[in-house]
Every structure is written in structure tokens, then in C-alpha cells.
Protein backbone atom coordinates (compact mmCIF):
# COMPACT_ATOMS: atom_id res chain seq x y z
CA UNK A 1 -92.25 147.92 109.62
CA UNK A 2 -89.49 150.18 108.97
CA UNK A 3 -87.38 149.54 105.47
CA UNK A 4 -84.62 151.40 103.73
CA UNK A 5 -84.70 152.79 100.49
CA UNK A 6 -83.94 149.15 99.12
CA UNK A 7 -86.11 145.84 100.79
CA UNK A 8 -84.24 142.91 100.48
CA UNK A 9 -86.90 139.89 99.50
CA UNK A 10 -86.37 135.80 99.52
CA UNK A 11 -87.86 134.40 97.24
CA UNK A 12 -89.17 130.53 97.77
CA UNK A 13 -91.38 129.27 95.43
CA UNK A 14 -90.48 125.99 94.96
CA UNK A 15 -91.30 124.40 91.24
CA UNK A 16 -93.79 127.22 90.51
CA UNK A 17 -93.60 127.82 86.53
CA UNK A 18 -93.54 132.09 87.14
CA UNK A 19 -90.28 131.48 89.34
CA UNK A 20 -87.47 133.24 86.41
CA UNK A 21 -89.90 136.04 85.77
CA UNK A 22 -90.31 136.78 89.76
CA UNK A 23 -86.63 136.88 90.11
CA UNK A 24 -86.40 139.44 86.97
CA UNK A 25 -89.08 141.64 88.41
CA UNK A 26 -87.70 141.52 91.93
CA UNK A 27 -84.26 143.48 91.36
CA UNK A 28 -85.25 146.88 90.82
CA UNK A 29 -88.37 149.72 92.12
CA UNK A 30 -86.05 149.62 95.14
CA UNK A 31 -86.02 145.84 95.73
CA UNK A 32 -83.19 143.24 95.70
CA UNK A 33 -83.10 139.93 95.93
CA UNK A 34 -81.05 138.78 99.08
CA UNK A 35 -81.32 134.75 98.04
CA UNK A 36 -83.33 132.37 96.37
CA UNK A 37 -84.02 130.13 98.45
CA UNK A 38 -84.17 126.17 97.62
CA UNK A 39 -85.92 124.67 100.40
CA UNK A 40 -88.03 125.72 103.57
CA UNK A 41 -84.56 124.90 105.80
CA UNK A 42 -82.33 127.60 103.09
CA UNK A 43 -85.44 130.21 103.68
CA UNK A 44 -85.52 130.06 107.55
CA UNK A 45 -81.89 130.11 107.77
CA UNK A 46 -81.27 133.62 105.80
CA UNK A 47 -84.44 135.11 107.64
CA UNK A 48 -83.64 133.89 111.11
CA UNK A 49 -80.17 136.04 110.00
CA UNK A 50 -82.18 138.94 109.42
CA UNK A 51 -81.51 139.76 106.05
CA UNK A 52 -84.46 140.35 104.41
CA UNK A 53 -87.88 141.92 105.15
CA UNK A 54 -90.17 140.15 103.25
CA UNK A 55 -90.67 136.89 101.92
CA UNK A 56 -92.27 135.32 98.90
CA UNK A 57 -93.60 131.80 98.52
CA UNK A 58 -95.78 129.80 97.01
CA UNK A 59 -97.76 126.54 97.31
CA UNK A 60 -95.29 124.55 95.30
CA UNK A 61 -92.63 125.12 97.80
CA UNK A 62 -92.20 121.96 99.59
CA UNK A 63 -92.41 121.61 103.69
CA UNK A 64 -94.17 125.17 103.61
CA UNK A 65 -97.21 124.93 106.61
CA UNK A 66 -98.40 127.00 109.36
CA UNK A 67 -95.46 126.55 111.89
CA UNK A 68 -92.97 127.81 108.84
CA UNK A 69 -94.82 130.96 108.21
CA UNK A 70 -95.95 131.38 111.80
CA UNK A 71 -91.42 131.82 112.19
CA UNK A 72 -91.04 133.89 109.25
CA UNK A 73 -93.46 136.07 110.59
CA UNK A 74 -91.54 135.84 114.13
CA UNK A 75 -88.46 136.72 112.20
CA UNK A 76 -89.97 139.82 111.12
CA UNK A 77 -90.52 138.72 107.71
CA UNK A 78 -93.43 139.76 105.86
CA UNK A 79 -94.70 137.02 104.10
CA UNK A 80 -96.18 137.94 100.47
CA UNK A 81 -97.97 134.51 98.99
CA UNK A 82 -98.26 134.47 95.07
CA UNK A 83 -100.16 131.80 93.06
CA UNK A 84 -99.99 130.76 89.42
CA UNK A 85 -103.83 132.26 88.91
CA UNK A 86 -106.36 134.14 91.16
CA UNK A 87 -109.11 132.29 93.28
CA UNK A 88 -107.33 128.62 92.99
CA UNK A 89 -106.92 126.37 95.61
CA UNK A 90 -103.18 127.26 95.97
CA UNK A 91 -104.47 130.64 96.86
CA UNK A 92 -107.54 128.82 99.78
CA UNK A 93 -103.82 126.81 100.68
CA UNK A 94 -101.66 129.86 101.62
CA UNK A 95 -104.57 131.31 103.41
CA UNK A 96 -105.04 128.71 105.45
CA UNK A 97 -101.14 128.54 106.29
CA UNK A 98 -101.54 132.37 107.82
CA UNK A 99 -100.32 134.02 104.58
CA UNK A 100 -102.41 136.83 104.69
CA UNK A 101 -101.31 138.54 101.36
CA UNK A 102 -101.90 136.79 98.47
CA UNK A 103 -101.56 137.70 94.61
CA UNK A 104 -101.54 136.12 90.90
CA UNK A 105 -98.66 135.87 89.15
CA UNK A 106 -100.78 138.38 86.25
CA UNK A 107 -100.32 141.40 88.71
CA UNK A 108 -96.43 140.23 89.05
CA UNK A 109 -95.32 143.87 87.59
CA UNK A 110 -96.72 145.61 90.38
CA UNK A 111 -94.50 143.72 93.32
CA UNK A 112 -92.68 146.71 94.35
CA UNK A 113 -95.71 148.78 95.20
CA UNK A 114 -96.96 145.11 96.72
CA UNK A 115 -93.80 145.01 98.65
CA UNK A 116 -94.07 148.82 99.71
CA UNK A 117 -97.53 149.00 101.47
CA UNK A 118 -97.13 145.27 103.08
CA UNK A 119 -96.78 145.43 107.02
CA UNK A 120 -96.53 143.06 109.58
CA UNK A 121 -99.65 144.55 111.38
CA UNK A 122 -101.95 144.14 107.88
CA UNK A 123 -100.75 140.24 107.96
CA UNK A 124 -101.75 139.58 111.64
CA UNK A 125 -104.79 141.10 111.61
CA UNK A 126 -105.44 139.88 108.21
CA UNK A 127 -107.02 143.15 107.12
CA UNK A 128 -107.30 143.42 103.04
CA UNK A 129 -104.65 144.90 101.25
CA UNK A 130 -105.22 147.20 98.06
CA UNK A 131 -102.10 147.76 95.99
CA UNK A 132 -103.09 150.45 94.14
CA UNK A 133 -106.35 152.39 92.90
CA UNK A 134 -106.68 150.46 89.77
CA UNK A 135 -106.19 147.37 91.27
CA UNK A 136 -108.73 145.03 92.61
CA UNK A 137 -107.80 144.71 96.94
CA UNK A 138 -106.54 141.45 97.67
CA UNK A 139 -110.01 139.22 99.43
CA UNK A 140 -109.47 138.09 102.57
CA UNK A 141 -112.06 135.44 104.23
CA UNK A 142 -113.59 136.77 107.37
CA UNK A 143 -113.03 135.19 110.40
CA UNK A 144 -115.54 132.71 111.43
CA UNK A 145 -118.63 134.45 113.49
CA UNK A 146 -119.00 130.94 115.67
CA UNK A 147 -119.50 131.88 119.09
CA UNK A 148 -118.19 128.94 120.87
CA UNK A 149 -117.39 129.67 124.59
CA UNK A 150 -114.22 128.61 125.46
CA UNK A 151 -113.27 127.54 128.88
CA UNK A 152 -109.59 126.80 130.45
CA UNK A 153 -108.74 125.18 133.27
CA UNK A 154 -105.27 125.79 135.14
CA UNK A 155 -103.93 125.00 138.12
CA UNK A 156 -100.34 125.25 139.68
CA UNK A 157 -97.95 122.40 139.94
CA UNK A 158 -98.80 119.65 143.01
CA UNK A 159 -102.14 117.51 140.97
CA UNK A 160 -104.99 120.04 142.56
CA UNK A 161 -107.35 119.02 140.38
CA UNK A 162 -107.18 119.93 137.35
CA UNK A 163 -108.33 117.28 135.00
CA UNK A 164 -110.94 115.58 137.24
CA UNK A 165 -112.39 119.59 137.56
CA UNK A 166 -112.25 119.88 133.72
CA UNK A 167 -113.85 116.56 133.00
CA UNK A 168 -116.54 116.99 135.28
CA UNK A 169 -117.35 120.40 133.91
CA UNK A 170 -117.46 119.67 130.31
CA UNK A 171 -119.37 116.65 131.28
CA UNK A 172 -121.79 119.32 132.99
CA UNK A 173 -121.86 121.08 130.29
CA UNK A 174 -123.07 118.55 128.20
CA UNK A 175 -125.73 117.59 130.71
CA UNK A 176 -127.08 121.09 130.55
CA UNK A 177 -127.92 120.56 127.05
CA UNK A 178 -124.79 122.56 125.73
CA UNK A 179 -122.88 121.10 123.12
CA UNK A 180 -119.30 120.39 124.22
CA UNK A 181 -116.08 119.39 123.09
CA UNK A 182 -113.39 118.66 126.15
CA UNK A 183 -109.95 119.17 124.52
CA UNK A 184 -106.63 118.09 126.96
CA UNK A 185 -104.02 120.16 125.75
CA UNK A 186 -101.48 119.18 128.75
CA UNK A 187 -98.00 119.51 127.05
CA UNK A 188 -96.42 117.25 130.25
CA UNK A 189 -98.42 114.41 129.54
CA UNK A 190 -102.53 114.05 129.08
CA UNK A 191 -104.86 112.13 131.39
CA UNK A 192 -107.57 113.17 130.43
CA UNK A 193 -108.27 110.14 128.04
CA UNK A 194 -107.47 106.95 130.47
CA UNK A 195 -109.66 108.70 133.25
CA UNK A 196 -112.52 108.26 130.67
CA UNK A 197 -111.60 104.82 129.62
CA UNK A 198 -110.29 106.33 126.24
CA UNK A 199 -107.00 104.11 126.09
CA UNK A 200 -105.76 104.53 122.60
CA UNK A 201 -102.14 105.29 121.51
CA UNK A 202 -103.68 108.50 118.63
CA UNK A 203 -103.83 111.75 120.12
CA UNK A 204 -106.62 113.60 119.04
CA UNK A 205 -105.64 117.06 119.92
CA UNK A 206 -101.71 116.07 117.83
CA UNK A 207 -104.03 114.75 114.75
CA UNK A 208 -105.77 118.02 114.83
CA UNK A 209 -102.71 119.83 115.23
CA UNK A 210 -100.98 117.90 112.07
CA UNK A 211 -103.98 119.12 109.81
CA UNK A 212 -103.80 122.45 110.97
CA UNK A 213 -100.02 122.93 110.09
CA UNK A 214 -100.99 121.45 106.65
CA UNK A 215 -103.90 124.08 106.55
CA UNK A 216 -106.04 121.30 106.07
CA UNK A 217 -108.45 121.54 109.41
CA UNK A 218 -111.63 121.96 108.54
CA UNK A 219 -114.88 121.29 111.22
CA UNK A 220 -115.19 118.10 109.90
CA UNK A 221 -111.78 116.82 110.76
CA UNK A 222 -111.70 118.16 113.84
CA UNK A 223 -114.77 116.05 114.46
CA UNK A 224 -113.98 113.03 113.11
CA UNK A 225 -110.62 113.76 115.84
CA UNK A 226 -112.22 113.43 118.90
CA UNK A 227 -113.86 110.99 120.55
CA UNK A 228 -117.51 110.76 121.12
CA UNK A 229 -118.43 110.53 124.76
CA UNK A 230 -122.14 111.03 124.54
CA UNK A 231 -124.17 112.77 122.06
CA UNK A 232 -123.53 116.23 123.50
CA UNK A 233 -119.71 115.39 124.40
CA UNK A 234 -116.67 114.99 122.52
CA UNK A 235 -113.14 114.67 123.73
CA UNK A 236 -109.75 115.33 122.16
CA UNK A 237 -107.19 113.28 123.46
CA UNK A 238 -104.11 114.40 124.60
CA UNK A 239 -100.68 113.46 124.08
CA UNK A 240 -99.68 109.75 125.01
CA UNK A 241 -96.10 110.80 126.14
CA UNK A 242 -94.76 114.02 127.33
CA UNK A 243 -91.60 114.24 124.68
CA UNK A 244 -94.41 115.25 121.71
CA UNK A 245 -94.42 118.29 123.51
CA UNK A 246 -93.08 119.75 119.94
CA UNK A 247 -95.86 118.61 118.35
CA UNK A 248 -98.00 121.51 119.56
CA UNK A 249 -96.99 124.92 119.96
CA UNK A 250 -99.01 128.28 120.01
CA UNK A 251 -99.92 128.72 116.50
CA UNK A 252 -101.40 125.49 115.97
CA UNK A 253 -103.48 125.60 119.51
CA UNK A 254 -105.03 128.61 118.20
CA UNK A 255 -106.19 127.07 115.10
CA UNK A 256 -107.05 124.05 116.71
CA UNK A 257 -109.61 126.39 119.42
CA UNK A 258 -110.59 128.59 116.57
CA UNK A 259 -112.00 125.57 114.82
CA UNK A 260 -113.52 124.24 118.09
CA UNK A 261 -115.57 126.82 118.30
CA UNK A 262 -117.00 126.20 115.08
CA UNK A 263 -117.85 122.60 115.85
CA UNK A 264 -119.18 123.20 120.22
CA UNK A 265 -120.81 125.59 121.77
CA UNK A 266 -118.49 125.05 125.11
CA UNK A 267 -114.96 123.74 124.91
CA UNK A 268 -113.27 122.85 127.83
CA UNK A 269 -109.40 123.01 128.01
CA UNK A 270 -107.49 120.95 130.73
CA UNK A 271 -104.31 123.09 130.45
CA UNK A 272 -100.73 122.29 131.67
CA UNK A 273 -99.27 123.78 134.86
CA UNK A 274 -96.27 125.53 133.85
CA UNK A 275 -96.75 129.43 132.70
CA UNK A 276 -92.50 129.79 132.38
CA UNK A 277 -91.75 131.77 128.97
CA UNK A 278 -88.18 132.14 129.46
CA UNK A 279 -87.31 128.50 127.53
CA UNK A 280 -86.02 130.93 124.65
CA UNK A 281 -82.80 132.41 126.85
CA UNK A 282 -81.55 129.08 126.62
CA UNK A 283 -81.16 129.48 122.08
CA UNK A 284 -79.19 132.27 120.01
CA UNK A 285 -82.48 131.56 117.45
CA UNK A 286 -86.24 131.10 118.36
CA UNK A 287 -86.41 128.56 120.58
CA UNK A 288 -89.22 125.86 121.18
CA UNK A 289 -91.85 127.13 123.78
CA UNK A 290 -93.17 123.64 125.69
CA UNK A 291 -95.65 126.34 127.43
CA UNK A 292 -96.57 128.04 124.04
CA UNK A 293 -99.61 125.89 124.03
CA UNK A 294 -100.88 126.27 127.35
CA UNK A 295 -100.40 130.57 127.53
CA UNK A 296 -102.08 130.08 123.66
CA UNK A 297 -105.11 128.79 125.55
CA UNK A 298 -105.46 130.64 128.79
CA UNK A 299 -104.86 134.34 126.24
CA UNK A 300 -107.21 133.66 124.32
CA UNK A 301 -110.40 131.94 126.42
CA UNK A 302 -113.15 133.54 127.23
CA UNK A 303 -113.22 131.83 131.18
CA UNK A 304 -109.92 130.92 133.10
CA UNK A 305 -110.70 128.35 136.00
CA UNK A 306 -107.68 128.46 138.19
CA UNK A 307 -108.03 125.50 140.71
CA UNK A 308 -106.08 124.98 143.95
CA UNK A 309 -106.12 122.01 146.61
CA UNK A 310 -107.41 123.30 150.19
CA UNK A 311 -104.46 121.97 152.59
CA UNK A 312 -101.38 124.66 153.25
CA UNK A 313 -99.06 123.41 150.68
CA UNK A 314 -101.57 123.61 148.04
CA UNK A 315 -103.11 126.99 149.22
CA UNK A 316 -99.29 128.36 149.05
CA UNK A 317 -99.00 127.04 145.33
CA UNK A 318 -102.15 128.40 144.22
CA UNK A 319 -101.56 131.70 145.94
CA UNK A 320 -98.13 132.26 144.28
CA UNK A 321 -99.49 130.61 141.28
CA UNK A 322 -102.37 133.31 140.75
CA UNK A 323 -99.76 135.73 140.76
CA UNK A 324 -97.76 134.24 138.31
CA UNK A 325 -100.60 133.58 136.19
CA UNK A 326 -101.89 136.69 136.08
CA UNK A 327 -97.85 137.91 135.25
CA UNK A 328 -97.93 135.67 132.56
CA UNK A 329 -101.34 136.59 130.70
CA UNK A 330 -102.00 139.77 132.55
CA UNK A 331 -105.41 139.84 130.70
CA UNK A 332 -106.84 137.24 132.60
CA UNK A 333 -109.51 137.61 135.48
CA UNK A 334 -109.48 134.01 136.76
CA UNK A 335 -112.24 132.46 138.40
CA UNK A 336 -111.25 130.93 141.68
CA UNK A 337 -112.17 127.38 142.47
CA UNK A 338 -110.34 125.84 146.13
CA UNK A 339 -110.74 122.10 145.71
CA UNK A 340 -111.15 118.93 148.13
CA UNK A 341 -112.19 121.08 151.19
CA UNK A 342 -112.47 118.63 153.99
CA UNK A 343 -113.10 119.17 157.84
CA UNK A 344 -110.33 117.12 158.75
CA UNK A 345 -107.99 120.02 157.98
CA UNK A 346 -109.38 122.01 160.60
CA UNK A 347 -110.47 125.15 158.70
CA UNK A 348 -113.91 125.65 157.27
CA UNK A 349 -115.20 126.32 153.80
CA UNK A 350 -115.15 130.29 154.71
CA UNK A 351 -111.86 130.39 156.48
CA UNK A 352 -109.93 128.86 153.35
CA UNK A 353 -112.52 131.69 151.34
CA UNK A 354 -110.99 134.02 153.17
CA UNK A 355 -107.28 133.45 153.31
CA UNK A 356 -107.14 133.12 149.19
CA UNK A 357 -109.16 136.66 149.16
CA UNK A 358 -106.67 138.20 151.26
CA UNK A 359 -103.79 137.20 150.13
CA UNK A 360 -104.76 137.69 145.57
CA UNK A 361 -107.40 140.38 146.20
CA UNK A 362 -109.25 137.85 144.51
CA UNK A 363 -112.99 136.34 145.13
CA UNK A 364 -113.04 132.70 145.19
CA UNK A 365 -116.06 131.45 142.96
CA UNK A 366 -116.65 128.53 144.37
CA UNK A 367 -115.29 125.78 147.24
CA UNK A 368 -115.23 121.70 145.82
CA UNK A 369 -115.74 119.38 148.56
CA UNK A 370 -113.05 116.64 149.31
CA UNK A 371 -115.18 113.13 147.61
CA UNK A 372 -113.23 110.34 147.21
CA UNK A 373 -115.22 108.08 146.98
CA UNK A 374 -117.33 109.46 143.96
CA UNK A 375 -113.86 110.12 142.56
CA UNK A 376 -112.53 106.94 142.71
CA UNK A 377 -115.62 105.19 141.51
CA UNK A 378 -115.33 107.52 138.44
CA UNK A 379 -112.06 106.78 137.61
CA UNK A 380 -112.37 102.86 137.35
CA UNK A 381 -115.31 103.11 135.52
CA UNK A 382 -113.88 105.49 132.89
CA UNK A 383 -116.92 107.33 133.73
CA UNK A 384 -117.72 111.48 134.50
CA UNK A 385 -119.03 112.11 138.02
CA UNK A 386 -122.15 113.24 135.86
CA UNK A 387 -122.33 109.35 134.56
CA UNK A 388 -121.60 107.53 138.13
CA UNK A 389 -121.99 109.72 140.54
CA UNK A 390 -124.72 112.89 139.90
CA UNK A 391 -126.21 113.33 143.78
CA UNK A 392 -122.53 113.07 145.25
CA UNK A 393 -122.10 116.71 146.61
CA UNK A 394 -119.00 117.40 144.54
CA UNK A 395 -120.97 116.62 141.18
CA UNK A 396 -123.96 118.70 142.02
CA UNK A 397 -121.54 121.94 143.32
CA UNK A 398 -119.95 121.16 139.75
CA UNK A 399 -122.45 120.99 137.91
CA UNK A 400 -123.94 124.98 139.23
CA UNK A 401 -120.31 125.97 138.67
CA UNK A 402 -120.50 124.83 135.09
CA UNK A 403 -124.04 126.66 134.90
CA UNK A 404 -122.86 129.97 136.07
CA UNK A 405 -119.77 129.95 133.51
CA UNK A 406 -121.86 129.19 130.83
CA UNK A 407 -125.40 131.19 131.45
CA UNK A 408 -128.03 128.59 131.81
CA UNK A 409 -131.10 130.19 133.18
CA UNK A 410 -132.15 129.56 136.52
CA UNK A 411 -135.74 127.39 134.97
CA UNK A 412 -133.06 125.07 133.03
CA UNK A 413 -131.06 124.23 135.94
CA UNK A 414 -134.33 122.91 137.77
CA UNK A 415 -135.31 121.03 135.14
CA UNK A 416 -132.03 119.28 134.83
CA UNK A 417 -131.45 118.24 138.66
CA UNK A 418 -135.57 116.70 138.23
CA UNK A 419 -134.14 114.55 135.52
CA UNK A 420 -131.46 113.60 137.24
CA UNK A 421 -132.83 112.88 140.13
């Protein structure tokens, strides 16, 4: 980040005793103090008016969380943390808020050389910071070495799919002996909970969400937030009603999958439709991203399944759908799946194959056939098509989809269909 020969700082550090002596130590060494700031609302105002380049805050400021920091940081604010003594739990707090610089108030003297060698690139990749040679570098945790798969699935506007495809495949999953948590993140309104008989009013996936912002999830919550399906599934619930949108934004979806890989070896995502970024034209500040959430999860998974219904209109919407999806997260190398392929619309399973490949460049990974009746008998019994339905044809072409994307050996498979059968 590029500063002038004088950084203006904010300081916001609520009741913390060092407060006075901060202030004192923060005009001069080519610093100036551009406002002390009394509240969380005061310190987002001045830095969403761009008058400062770094910030400094402690615990003890009130409101402070993950979302606050997450904006300062968007402001491009540098966010310094400082605590009343080294290796406390306000220190474990700030960390787990995304302040990735943090310092005792006994190394106060030295905030100018602090303030000099701070970047916004050090703070997002949370890389240690050393201050000076006499100095010991400021610890940062490492990153947790959990490798949890996780798996989104998208699919364009027009119901394709997308939930009943993501249920069944976590519930797969599960069956192939893979640990599994099935999160619905769908910012315009979840499903995935009544279509497995889950019919409570408490989100899992907005509890999880809450604890994160207070830097307070931890495995264990995020366990005792979903819902046990089976002793190999979980589920996190989605939102009741589409207006908590707000609820969930980018920053606190990837916490919420960074912890979920911690606790499953697969998590599912049923993701929402919409990949439009542009919501923030519409504010002269940083606007609220409804789709935040949903490009959060397809970024950052390690398998996209982008579904698409089989009849015109839905082959149209998934075509022009790929395209924006890959637009949107140009990272992403979806897998393919065309869904309820039936004879009545007069094309076969390779024709519809065929028509996707030449029209993305892309190879479809697998066909689903049209099974209503499986479907339906799933979804009043609050049941997975694993549960109800296993020799339908749609569960068993599911269920080798969900081995593929997850690497179960050949041996495995065979053993599970016996059992099953």
C-alpha cells in the first residue's frame, strides 16, 4: 500500500486502559491521528471516507467482529490489533476476527515502524510480521491442514435440480463411508431442510454464521449447528426466509467452509442461482452483495457441479449459464451434470451430450434420468433417494457420480451396491 510521508491512523479501542498513551505515541515518526473514533459506526464512517490508512483496535471496542474488519480491510484500511498483554485471549479474539497483526501494548513505542512495514497483502495472507531485528515477529496460527473436500452445486435459474442433486450426493457420500456435512447456503430461500423433514424455524448455516462474526466458531459449534441425518451425515440448514439474505455474506461463508472442513471429510454446498456482482453500482459506499455467499463458495471449492434440466428451455439456461459462471469465477472447471433426461422429449441421452459440448466446449460428466416417482416418494418421506429409493436408476447413476468426485476405489464401490442390494 502506498502512503505519504505522514499515515493518518484511527484509533478505536474502546475502554482499553493503554488508550491516552496510544493517542500520545501516535502523533509523531510520521503518523497523525485523523480521529478517535467512539464506536464501530464513527470508525467505518471516517474510513469508508478514505482518510486514513490504517486502523487500530482492540478487543474492548464494542460491536467489533469479522464483518467490521472484513470492511475496514475493503476500505483499504490496514487493520493493526493491540492488546493490553501478549498471548491473552483478547489477542486469540482479534485473530479470530481476521486481524492479522497483533501487538502488546509493552511494544507501544515502536508503532511507527509497526505502522511502516504493515501492508494489506501481509494481513490477507496472514503471513508473520517482524517489526524490527530486536523484536520478537508477531505469531500467527497456521491455517488448519484439514483436508476436507468441498463440493458446490450450482445451477441456473428455472429449479433444474439443484437441491434434490445436492442432497442425494451428500447422502452418497455418506453411504460410501465418507464423512459428510451437507450445508444449504441458498441466499433466496433454503429447501434443503423441509425436503429432509428438517422443519425447524433455526437456521443452522445463520447460527454458524453469527459465531463466526463473533470469532467464536470453533469445530464444536459448528457441530452442535447442524443436524444429524445419520451417523455419517450432517446438515446445515438454510435460511427460513429469503430477506436474511444479510445475514451471510462472503467473509463469513468462508469461515463457515473453512471450519467444515475441519469437522467432514466431504461437504456438500447447495448454492443459490444468481452469479450477478454488480448489486454495488446501485451504493456511493460498499454495498451488500446477496450473491457474496454463493461466488464465496463456488471460488473457493475444490468441485463445482453445474446442473441443468434436459428440455430446450433448460438446456438454453444452462448453456448461457456456464458462460456466465465461468465469467463470474473464471477459475472454475465445472463438472457438467444434464438432469431429468426422459425419452418423451425426443432426443437421447447422447444427443443432449452433444449439444451442451458444442455449444460450452465443455464435457458433460454425467446424464440424470427423469424419476419421479423415486423423487416424489423422497420428498414426503423427508427421506434421501439413498434412504427410500437406492435401486431407482437415478440413485444408483448418483451415487457413481458422487464416487468419481470424491475418489472411492473401484473395490469400495462393489462392496457398497452388495450391501445395498
Amino acid at each position: 500500500m502506498s502512503r505519504g510521508p505522514s499515515t493518518g491512523v484511527l484509533v478505536a479501542v474502546g475502554t482499553a486502559p493503554f488508550e491516552a498513551r496510544l493517542l500520545a505515541v501516535s502523533e509523531g515518526g510520521g503518523l497523525h491521528v485523523v480521529r478517535r473514533c467512539v464506536d464501530v459506526a464513527d470508525l467505518l464512517a471516517t474510513a469508508t471516507a478514505r482518510q486514513a490508512e490504517v486502523a487500530v483496535v482492540s478487543a474492548q471496542l464494542r460491536g467489533l467482529d469479522a464483518t467490521v474488519v472484513a470492511r475496514l480491510h475493503r476500505e483499504g484500511v490496514s487493520v493493526l490489533g493491540m492488546t493490553f498483554e501478549a498471548e491473552s485471549a483478547d489477542e486469540a479474539r482479534l485473530r479470530e476476527l481476521g486481524v492479522g497483526a497483533v501487538v502488546d501494548a509493552s511494544r507501544m513505542e515502536q508503532l511507527a515502524a509497526m505502522v511502516a512495514e504493515l501492508s494489506q497483502a501481509d494481513l490477507d495472507e496472514s503471513a508473520a510480521l517482524r517489526w524490527d531485528s530486536s523484536a520478537p515477529a508477531v505469531a500467527i496460527e497456521p491455517e488448519s491442514n484439514a483436508a476436507g473436500q468441498v463440493i458446490a452445486v450450482w445451477g441456473p435459474a428455472g429449479s433444474p435440480g439443484r437441491s434434490t442433486v445436492a442432497c442425494a450426493l451428500a447422502a452418497a457420500s455418506a453411504d460410501l463411508g465418507r464423512r459428510t456435512l451437507l450445508v444449504d447456503a441458498d441466499v433466496y430461500g433454503g429447501t434443503v431442510a423441509p425436503m429432509l423433514g428438517l422443519l425447524d424455524e433455526a437456521s443452522g448455516l445463520l447460527a454458524a454464521a453469527r459465531a463466526a462474526n463473533r470469532g467464536e466458531l470453533r469445530p464444536p459449534v459448528l457441530v452442535r449447528q447442524a443436524r444429524a441425518v445419520n451417523p455419517s451425515l450432517r446438515v446445515l440448514t438454510g435460511m427460513p426466509r429469503a430477506d436474511r439474505w444479510v445475514e451471510i455474506g462472503s467473509v463469513l461463508m468462508s469461515r463457515v467452509l473453512a471450519t467444515a472442513a475441519e469437522v467432514s471429510e466431504i461437504t456438500v454446498v447447495d448454492t443459490g442461482f444468481s452469479l450477478e456482482i454488480d448489486e454495488e453500482l446501485s451504493y456511493d459506499t460498499a454495498a451488500p452483495r446477496r450473491n457474496g455467499a454463493t461466488l464465496e463458495v463456488l471460488g473457493a471449492a475444490d468441485v463445482v457441479v453445474a446442473v441443468g434440466g434436459a428440455d430446450p428451455v433448460s438446456l438454453s439456461r444452462l448453456i448461457r449459464g456456464l458462460h456466465d459462471l465461468r465469467t463470474a469465477v473464471p477459475t472454475v472447471a465445472p463438472r457438467v451434470v444434464v438432469n431429468r433426461v426422459r425419452a418423451s422429449l425426443g432426443w437421447s441421452e447422447l444427443e443432449v451430450t452433444e449439444m451442451i459440448t458444442r455449444a460450452t466446449g465443455l464435457t458433460v460428466t454425467t446424464a440424470l434420468p427423469d424419476d419421479p416417482t423415486a423423487c416424489d416418494r423422497a420428498l414426503v418421506e423427508g427421506k434421501t433417494l439413498v434412504e427410500c429409493a437406492p435401486e431407482s436408476r437415478l440413485a444408483r447413476r448418483i451415487h457413481s457420480l458422487a464416487a468419481d468426485l470424491i475418489g472411492v476405489p473401484e473395490q469400495v464401490r462393489r462392496r457398497r451396491a452388495g450391501r445395498a442390494r
